[in-house]
C-alpha atoms as a PDB file:
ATOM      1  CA  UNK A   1     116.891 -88.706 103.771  1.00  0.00           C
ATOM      2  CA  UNK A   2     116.408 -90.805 107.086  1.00  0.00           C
ATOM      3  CA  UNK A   3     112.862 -89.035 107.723  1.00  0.00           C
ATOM      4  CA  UNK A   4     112.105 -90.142 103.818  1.00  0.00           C
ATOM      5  CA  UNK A   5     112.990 -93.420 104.575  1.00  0.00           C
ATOM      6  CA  UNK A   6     111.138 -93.661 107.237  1.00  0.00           C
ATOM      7  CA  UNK A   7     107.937 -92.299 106.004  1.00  0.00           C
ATOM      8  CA  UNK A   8     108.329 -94.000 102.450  1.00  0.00           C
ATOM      9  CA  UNK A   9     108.424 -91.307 100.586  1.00  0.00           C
ATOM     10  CA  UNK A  10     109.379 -87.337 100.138  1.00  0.00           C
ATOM     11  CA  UNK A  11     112.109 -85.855  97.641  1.00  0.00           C
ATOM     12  CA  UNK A  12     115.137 -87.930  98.450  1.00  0.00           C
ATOM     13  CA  UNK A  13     113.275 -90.786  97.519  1.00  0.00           C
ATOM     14  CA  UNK A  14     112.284 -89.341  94.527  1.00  0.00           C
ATOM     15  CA  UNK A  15     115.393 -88.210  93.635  1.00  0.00           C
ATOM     16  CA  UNK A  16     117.782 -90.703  94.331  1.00  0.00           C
ATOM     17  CA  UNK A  17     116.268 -93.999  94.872  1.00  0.00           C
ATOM     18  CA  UNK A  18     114.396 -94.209  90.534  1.00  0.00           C
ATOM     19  CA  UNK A  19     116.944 -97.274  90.598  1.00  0.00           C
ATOM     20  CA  UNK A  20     115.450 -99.536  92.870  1.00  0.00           C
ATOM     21  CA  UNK A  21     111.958 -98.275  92.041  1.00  0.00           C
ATOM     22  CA  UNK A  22     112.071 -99.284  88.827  1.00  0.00           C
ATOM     23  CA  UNK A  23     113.726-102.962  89.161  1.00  0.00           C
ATOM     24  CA  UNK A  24     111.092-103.596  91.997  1.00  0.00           C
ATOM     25  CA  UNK A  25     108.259-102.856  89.431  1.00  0.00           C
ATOM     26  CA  UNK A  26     109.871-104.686  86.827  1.00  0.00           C
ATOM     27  CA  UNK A  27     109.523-108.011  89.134  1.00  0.00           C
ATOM     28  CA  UNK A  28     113.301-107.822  89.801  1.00  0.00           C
ATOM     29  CA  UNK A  29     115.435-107.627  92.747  1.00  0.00           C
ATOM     30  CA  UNK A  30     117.365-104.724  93.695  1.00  0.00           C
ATOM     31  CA  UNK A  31     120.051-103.441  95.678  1.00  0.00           C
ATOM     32  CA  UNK A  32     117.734-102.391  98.391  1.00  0.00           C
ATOM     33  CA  UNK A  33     116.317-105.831  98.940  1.00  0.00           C
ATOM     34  CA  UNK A  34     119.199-107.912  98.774  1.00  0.00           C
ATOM     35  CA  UNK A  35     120.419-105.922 101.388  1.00  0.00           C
ATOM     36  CA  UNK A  36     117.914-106.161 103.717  1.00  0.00           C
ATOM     37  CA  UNK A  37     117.885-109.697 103.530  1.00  0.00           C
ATOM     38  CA  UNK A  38     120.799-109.495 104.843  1.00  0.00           C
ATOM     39  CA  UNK A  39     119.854-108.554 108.137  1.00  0.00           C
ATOM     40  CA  UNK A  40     117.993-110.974 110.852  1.00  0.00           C
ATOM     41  CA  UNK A  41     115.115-110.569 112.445  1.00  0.00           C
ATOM     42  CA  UNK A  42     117.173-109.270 115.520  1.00  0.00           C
ATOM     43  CA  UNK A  43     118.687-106.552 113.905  1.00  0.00           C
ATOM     44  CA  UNK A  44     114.908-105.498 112.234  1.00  0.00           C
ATOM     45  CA  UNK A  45     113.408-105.345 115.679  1.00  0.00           C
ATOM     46  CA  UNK A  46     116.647-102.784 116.616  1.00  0.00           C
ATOM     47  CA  UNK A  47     116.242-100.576 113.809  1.00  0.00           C
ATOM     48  CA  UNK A  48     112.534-100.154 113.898  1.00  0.00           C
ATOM     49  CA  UNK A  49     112.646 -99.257 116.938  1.00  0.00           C
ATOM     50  CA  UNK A  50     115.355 -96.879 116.393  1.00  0.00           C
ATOM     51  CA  UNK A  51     112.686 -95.001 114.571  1.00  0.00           C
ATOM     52  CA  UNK A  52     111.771 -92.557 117.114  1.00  0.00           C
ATOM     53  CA  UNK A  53     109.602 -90.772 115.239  1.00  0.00           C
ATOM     54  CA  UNK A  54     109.733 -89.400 111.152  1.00  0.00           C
ATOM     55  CA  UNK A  55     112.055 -86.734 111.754  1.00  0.00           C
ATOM     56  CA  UNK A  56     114.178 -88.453 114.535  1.00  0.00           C
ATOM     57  CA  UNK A  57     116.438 -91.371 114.217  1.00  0.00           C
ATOM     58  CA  UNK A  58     118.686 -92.901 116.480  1.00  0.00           C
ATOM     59  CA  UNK A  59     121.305 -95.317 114.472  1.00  0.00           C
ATOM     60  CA  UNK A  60     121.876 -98.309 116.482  1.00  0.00           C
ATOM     61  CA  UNK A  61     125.364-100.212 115.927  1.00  0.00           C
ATOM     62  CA  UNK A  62     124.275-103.425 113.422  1.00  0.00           C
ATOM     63  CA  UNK A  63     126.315-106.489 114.171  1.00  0.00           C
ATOM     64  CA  UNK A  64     126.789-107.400 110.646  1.00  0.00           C
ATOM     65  CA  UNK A  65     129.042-104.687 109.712  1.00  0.00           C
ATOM     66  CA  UNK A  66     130.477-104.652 106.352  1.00  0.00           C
ATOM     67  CA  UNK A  67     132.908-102.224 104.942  1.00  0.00           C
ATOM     68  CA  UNK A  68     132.793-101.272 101.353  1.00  0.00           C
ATOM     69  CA  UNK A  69     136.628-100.362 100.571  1.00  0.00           C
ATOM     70  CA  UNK A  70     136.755 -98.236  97.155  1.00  0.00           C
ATOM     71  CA  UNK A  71     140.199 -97.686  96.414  1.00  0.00           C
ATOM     72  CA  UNK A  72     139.554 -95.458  93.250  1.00  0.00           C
ATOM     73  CA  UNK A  73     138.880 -95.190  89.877  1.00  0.00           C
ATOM     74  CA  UNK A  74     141.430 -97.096  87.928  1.00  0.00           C
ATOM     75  CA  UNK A  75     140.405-100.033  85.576  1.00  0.00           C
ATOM     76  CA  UNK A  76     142.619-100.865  82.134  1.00  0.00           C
ATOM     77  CA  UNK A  77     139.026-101.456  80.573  1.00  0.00           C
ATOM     78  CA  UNK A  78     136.629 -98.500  78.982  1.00  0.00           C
ATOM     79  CA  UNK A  79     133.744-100.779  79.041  1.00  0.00           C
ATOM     80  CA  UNK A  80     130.633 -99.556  76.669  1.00  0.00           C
ATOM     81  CA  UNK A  81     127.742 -99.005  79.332  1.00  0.00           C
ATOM     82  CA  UNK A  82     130.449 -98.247  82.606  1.00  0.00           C
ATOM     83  CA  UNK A  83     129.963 -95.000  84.266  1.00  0.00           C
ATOM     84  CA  UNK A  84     133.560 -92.849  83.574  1.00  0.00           C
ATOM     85  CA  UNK A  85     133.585 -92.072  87.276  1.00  0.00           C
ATOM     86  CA  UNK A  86     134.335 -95.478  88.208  1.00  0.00           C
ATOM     87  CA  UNK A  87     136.683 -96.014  84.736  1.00  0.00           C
ATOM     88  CA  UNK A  88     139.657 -94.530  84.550  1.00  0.00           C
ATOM     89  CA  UNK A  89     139.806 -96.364  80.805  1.00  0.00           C
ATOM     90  CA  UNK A  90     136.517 -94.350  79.853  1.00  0.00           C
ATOM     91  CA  UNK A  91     136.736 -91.378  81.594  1.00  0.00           C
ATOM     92  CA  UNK A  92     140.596 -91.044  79.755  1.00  0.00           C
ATOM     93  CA  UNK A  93     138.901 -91.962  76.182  1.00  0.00           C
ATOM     94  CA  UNK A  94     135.580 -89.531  76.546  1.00  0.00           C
ATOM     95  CA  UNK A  95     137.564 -86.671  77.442  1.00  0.00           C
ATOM     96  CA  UNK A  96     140.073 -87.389  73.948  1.00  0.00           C
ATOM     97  CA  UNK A  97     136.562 -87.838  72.063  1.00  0.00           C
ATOM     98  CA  UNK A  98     134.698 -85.735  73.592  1.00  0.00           C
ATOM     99  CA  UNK A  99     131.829 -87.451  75.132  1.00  0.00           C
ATOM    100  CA  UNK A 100     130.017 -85.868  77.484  1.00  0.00           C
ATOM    101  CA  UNK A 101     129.690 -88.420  80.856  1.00  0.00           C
ATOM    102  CA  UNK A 102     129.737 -88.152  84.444  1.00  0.00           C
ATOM    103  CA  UNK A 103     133.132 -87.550  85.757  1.00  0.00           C
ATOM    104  CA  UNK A 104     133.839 -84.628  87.445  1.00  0.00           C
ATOM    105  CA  UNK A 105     135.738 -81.872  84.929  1.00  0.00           C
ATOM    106  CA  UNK A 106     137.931 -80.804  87.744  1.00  0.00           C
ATOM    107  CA  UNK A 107     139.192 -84.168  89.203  1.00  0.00           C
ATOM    108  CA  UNK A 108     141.848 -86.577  87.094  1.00  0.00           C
ATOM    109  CA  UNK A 109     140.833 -89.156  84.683  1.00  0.00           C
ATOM    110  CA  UNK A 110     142.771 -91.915  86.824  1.00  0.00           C
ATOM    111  CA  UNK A 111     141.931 -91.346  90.601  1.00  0.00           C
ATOM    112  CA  UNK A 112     142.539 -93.249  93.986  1.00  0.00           C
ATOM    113  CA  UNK A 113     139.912 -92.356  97.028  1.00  0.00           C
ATOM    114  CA  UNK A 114     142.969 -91.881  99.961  1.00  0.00           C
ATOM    115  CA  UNK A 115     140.379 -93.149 102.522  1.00  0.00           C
ATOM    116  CA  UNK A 116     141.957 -93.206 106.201  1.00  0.00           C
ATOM    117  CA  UNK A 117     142.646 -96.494 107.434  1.00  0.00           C
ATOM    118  CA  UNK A 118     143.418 -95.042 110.787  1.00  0.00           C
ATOM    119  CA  UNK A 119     141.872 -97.666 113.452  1.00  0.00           C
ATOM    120  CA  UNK A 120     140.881 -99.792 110.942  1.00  0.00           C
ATOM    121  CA  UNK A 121     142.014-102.419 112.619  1.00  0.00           C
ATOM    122  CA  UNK A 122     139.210-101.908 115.181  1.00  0.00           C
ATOM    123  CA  UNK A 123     136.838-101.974 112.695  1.00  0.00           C
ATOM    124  CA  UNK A 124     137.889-105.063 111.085  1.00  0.00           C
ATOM    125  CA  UNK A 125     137.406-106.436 114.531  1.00  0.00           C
ATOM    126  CA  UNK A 126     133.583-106.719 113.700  1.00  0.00           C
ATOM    127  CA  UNK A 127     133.308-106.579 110.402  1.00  0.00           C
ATOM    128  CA  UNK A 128     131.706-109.846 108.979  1.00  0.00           C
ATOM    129  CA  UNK A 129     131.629-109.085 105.379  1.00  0.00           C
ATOM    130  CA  UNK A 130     134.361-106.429 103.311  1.00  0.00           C
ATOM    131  CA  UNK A 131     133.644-105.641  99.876  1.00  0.00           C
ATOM    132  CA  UNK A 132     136.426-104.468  97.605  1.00  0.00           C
ATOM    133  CA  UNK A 133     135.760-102.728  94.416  1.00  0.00           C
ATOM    134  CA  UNK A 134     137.001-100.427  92.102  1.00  0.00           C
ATOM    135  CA  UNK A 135     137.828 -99.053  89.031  1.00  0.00           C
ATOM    136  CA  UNK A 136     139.371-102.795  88.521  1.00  0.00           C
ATOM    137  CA  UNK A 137     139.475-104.016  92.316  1.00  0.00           C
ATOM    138  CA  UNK A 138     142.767-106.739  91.283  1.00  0.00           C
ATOM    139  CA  UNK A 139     144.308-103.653  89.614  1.00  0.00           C
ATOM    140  CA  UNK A 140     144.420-101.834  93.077  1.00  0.00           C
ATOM    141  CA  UNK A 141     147.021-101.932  94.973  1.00  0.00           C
ATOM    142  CA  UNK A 142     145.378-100.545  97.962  1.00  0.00           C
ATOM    143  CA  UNK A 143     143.113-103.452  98.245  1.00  0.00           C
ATOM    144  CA  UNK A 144     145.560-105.659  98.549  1.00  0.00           C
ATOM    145  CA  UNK A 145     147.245-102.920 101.300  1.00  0.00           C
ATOM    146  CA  UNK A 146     143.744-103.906 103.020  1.00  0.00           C
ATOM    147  CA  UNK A 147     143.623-107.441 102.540  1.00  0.00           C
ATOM    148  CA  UNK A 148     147.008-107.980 104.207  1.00  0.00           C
ATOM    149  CA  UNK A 149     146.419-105.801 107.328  1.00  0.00           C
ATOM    150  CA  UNK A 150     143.419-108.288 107.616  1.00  0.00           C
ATOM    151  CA  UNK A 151     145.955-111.135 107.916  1.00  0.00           C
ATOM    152  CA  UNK A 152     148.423-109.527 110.234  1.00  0.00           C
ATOM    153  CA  UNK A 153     145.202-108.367 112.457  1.00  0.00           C
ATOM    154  CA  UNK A 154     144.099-112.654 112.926  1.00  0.00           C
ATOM    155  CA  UNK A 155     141.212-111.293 111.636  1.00  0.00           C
ATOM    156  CA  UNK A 156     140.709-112.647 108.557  1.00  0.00           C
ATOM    157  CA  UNK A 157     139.418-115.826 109.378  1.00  0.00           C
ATOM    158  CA  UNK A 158     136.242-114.285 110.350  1.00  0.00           C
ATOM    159  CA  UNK A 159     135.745-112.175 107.473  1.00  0.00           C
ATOM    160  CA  UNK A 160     134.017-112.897 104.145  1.00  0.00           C
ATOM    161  CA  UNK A 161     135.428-111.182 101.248  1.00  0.00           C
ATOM    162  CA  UNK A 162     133.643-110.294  98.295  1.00  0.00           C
ATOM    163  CA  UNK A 163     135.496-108.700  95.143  1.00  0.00           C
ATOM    164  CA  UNK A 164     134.140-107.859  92.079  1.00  0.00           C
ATOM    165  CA  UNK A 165     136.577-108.186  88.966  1.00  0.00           C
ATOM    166  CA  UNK A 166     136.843-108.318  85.000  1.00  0.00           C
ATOM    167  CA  UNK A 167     138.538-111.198  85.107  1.00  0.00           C
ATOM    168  CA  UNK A 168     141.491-110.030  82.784  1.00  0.00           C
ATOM    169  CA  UNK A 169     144.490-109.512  84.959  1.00  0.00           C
ATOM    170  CA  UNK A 170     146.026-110.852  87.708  1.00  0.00           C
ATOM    171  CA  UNK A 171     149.243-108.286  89.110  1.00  0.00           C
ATOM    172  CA  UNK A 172     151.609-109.029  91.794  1.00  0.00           C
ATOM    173  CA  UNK A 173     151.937-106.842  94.355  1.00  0.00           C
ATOM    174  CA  UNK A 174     154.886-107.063  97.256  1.00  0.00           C
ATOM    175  CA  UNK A 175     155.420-110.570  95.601  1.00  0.00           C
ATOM    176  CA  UNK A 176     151.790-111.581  95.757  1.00  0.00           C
ATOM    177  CA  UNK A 177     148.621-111.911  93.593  1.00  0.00           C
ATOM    178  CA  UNK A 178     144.392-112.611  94.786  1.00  0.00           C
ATOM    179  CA  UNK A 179     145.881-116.473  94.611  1.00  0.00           C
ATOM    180  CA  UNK A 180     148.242-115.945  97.747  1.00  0.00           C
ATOM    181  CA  UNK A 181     145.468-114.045  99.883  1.00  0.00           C
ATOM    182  CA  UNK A 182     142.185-116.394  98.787  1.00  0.00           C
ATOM    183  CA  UNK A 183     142.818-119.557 101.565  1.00  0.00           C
ATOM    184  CA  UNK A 184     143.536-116.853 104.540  1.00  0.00           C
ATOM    185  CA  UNK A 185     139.924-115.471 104.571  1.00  0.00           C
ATOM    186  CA  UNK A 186     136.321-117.274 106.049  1.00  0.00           C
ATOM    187  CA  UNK A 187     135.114-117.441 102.645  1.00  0.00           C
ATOM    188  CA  UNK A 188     136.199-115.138  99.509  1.00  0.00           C
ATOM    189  CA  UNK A 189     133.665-114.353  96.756  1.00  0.00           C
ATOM    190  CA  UNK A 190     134.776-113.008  93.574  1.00  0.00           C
ATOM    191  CA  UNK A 191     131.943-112.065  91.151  1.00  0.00           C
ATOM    192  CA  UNK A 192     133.780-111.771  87.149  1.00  0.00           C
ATOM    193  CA  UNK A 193     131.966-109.048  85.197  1.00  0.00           C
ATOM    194  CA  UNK A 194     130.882-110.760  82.029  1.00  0.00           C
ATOM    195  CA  UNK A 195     128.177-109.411  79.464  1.00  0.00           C
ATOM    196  CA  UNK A 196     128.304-111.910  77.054  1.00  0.00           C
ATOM    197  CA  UNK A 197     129.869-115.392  76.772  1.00  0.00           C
ATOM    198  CA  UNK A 198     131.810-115.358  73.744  1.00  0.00           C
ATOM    199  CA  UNK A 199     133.669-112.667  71.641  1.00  0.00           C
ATOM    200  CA  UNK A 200     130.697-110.059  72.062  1.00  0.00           C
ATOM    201  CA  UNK A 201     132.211-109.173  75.433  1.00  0.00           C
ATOM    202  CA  UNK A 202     134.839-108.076  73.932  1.00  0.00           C
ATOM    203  CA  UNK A 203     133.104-105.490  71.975  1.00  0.00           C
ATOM    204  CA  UNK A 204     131.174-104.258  75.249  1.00  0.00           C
ATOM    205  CA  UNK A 205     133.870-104.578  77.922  1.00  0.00           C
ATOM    206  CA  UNK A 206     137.014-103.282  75.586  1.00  0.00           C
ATOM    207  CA  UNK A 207     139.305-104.041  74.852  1.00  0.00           C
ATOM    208  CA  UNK A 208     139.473-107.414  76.703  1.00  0.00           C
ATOM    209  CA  UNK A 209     140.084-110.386  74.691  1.00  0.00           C
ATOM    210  CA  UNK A 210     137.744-113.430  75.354  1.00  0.00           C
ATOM    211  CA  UNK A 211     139.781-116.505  75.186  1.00  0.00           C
ATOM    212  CA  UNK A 212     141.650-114.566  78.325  1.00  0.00           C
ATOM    213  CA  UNK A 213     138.810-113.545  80.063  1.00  0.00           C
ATOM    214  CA  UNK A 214     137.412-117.119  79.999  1.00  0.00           C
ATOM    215  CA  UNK A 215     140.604-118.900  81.175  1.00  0.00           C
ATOM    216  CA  UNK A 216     141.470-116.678  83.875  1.00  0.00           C
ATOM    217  CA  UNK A 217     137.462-117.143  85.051  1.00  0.00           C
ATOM    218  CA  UNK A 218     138.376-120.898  85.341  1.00  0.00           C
ATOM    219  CA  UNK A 219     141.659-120.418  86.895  1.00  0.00           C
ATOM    220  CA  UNK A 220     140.092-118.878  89.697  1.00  0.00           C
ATOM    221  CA  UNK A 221     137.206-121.176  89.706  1.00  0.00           C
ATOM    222  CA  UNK A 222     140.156-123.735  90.571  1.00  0.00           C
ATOM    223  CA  UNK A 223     140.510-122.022  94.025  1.00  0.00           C
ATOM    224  CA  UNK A 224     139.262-122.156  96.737  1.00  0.00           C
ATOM    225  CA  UNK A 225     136.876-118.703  96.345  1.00  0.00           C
ATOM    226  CA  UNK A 226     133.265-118.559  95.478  1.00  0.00           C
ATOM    227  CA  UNK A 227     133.122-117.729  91.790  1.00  0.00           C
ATOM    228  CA  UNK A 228     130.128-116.277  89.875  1.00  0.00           C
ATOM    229  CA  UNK A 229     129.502-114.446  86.380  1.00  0.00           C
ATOM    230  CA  UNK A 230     127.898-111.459  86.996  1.00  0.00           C
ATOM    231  CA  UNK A 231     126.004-108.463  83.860  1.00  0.00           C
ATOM    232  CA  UNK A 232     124.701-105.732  83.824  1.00  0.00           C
ATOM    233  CA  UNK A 233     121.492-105.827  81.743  1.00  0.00           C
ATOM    234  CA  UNK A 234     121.826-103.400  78.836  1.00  0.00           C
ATOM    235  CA  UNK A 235     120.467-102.431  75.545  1.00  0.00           C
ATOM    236  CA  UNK A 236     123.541-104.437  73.845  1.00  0.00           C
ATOM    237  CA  UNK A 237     123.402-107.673  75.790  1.00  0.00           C
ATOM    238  CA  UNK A 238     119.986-108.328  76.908  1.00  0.00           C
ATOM    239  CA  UNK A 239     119.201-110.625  74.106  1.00  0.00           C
ATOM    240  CA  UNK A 240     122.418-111.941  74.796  1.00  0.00           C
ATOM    241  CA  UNK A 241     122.184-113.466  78.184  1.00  0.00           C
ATOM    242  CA  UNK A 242     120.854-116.907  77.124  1.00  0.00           C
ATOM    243  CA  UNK A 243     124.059-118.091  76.038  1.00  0.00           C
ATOM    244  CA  UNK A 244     125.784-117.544  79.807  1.00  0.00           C
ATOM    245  CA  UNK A 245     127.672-120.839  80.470  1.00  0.00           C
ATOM    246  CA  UNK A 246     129.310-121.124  84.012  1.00  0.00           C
ATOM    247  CA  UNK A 247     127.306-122.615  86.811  1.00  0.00           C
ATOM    248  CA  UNK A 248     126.555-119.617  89.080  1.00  0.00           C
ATOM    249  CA  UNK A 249     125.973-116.422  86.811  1.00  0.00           C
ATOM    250  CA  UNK A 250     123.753-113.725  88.350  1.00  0.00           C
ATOM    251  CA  UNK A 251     122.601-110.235  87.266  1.00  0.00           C
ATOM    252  CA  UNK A 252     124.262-107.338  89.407  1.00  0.00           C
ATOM    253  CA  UNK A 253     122.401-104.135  88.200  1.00  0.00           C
ATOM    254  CA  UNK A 254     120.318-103.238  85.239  1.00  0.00           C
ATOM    255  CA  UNK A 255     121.877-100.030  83.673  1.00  0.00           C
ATOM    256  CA  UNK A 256     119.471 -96.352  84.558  1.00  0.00           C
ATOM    257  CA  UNK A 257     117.578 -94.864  82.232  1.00  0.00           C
ATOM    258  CA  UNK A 258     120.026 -91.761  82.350  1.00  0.00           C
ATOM    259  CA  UNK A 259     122.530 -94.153  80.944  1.00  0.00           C
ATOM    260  CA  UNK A 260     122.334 -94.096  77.110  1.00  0.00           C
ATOM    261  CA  UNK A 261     122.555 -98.144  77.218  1.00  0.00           C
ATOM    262  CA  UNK A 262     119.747 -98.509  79.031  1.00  0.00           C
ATOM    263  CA  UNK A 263     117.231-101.016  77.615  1.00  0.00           C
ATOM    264  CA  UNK A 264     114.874 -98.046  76.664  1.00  0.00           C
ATOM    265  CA  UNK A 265     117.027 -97.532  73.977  1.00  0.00           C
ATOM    266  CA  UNK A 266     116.197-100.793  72.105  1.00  0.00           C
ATOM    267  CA  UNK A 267     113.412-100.146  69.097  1.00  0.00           C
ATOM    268  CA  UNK A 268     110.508-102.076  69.004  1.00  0.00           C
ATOM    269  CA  UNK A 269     111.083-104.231  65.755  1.00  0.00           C
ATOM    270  CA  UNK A 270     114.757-104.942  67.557  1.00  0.00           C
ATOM    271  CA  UNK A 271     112.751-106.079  70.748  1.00  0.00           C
ATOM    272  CA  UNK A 272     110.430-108.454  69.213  1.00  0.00           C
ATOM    273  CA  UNK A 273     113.713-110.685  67.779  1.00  0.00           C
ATOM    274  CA  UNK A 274     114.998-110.921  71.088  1.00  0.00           C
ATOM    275  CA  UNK A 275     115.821-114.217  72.740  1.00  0.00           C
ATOM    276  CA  UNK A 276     114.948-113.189  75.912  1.00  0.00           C
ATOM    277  CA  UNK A 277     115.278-115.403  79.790  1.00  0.00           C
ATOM    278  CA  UNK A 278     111.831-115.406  81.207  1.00  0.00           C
ATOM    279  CA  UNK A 279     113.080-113.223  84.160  1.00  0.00           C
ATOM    280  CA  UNK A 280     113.469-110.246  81.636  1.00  0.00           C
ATOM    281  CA  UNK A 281     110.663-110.251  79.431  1.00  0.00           C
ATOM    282  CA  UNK A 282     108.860-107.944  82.415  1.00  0.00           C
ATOM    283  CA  UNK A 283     111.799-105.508  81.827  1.00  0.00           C
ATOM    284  CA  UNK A 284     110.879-104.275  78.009  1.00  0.00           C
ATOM    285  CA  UNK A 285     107.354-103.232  79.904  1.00  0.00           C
ATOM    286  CA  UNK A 286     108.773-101.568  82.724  1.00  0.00           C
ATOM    287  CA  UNK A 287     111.862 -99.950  80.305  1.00  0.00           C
ATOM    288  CA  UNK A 288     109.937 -98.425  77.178  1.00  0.00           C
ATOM    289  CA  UNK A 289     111.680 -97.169  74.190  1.00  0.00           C
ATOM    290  CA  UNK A 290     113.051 -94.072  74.277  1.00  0.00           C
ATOM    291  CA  UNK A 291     114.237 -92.795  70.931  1.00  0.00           C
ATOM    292  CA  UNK A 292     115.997 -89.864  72.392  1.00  0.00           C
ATOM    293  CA  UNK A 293     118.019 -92.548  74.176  1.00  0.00           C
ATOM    294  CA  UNK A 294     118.701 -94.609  71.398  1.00  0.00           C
ATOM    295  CA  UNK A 295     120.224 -92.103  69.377  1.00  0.00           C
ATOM    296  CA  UNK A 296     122.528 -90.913  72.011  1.00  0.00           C
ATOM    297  CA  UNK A 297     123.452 -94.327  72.560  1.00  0.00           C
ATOM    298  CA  UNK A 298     124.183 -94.701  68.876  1.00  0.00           C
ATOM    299  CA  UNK A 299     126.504 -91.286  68.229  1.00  0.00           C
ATOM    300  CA  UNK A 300     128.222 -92.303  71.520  1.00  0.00           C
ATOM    301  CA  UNK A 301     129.134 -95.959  70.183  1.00  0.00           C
ATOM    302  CA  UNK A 302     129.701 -94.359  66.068  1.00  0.00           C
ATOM    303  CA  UNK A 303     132.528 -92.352  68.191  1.00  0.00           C
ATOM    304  CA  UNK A 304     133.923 -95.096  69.705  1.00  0.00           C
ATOM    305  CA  UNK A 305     133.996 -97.671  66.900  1.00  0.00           C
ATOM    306  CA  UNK A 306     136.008 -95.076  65.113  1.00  0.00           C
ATOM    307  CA  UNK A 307     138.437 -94.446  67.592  1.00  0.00           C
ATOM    308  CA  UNK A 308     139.038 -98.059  68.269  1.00  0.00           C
ATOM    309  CA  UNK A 309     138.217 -99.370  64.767  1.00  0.00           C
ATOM    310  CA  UNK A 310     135.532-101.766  65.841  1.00  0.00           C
ATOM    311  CA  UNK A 311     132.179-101.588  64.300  1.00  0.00           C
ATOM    312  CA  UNK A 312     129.069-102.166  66.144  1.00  0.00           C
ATOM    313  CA  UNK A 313     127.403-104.671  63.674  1.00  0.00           C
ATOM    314  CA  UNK A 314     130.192-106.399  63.038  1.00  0.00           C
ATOM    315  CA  UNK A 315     129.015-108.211  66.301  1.00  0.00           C
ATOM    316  CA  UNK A 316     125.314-107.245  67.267  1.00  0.00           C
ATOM    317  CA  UNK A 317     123.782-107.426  63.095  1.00  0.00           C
ATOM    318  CA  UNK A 318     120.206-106.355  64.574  1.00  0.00           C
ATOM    319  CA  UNK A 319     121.443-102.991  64.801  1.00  0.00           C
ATOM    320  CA  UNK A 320     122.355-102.674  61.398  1.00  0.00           C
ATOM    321  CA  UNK A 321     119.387-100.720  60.555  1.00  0.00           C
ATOM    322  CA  UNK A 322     119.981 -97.844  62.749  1.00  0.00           C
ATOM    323  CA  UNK A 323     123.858 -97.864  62.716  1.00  0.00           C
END
């Protein structure tokens, strides 16, 4: 993978990095390059010259360390376009329906990754930026497990925090909620997963319950964390994404074309009514319709709606045609 990297191109490109490949052409940012932004002009110098040749790489030690804590699987939402790998909620209601998806067959619908946190306290040492996630990262008790050992290292005053969340739940764990931990770090960012602001989340991120979602959004908005809206661009919501109202909202991935809610899976008549934001109009050129897609999409959600007794346009009517 390193020699791909470093030539630009070969099979593990190919294979695994489609993702960033196709937001790039679309005129979007992706992972890749808000990463890399990251990283100063110091740091560049280091790993270019790391870069012995194609085949041989040297890793130097980067300064800006950041450690991406995933505690698991477990979220108490089964949210329409989520992968079941990183659901619990899903991967528990595809298996009772059916549905084929990615989770592994042989590994428990709810799961916890029982990562070592052996000398982690050395790590923490020069870590700059942890990023906890889940599943449901403030349903997780071993985040919290983390967050504290920062605090009883002195550490945590030099660390940023970042947390992604759905914004429906706040547990207490040995006595304490996100609330108690928020004024011990350098800065805490918590990014709320929202697809749609109004009731329509609730469809796609079930079975949450707006009126919840959107006070417990402002109640940490209150603190003294970073707070953003974050969505994932998907067939569903796309046309959707006008109506965000919250000062710093963002876009954190745009779903893969081997996920049925992609946005290939939006028919052409459907994409000419859409009230689109300039940024994704590019996005219905670089994401063409895929039929195939659609229809998968569709038998997945018909599935769903009759299992939970919700009905697709009920809330989006421009489906109504192909439901």
């Amino acid at each position: 993978m390193r020699s791909d990297l470093a030539r630009g191109e070969g099979e593990y490109i190919d294979k695994y990095c489609t993702w960033c490949s196709d937001v790039e052409k679309s005129g979007n940012k992706s992972h890749r390059q808000h990463y890399v932004e990251r990283l100063t002009e110091e740091e560049l110098k280091l790993i270019e010259k790391s870069y012995k040749d194609g085949e041989d790489y040297d890793p130097p030690f980067i300064k800006s360390l950041q450690i991406k804590a995933l505690g698991g699987n477990y979220c108490n939402l089964s949210c329409h376009m989520c992968l079941a790998s990183e659901s619990s909620g899903l991967a528990h209601e595809n298996r009772k329906l059916g549905i084929e998806d990615n989770h592994p067959v042989d590994r428990p619908a709810k799961y916890f990754f029982p990562w070592s946190q052996i000398d982690l306290e050395e790590y923490l040492k020069n870590t700059q930026v942890l990023k906890l996630v889940g599943g449901e990262t403030l349903a997780i008790k071993q985040n919290y497990d983390t967050l504290k050992k920062c605090i009883i290292s002195g550490v945590s005053k030099n660390i940023e925090v970042k947390i992604i969340t759905n914004a429906t739940m706040f547990p207490v764990f040995d006595n304490l909620d996100i609330f108690d931990y928020i004024p011990h770090f350098k800065k805490m960012t918590i990014s709320c997963s929202v697809e749609v602001w109004g009731k329509q989340n609730d469809y796609i991120r079930y079975p949450s319950t707006w009126e919840e979602t959107q006070k417990n959004i402002y109640k940490l908005n209150d603190t003294q964390a970073h707070v953003n809206v974050v969505s994932t661009v998907n067939a569903l919501n796309i046309g959707y994404l006008h109506m965000m109202d919250f000062p710093v909202h963002s876009f954190s991935s745009i779903v893969s074309k081997d996920n049925a809610f992609c946005i290939t899976s939006i028919p052409p008549d459907i994409r000419k009514k859409l009230k689109l934001l300039p940024k994704h109009t590019s996005l219905l050129e670089s994401y063409e319709y895929d039929e195939k897609n659609m229809n998968k999409m569709l038998d997945i959600i018909r599935i769903r709606d009759a299992h939970r007794g919700t009905r697709l346009t009920d809330v989006f009517p421009e489906w109504d045609r192909y439901y």
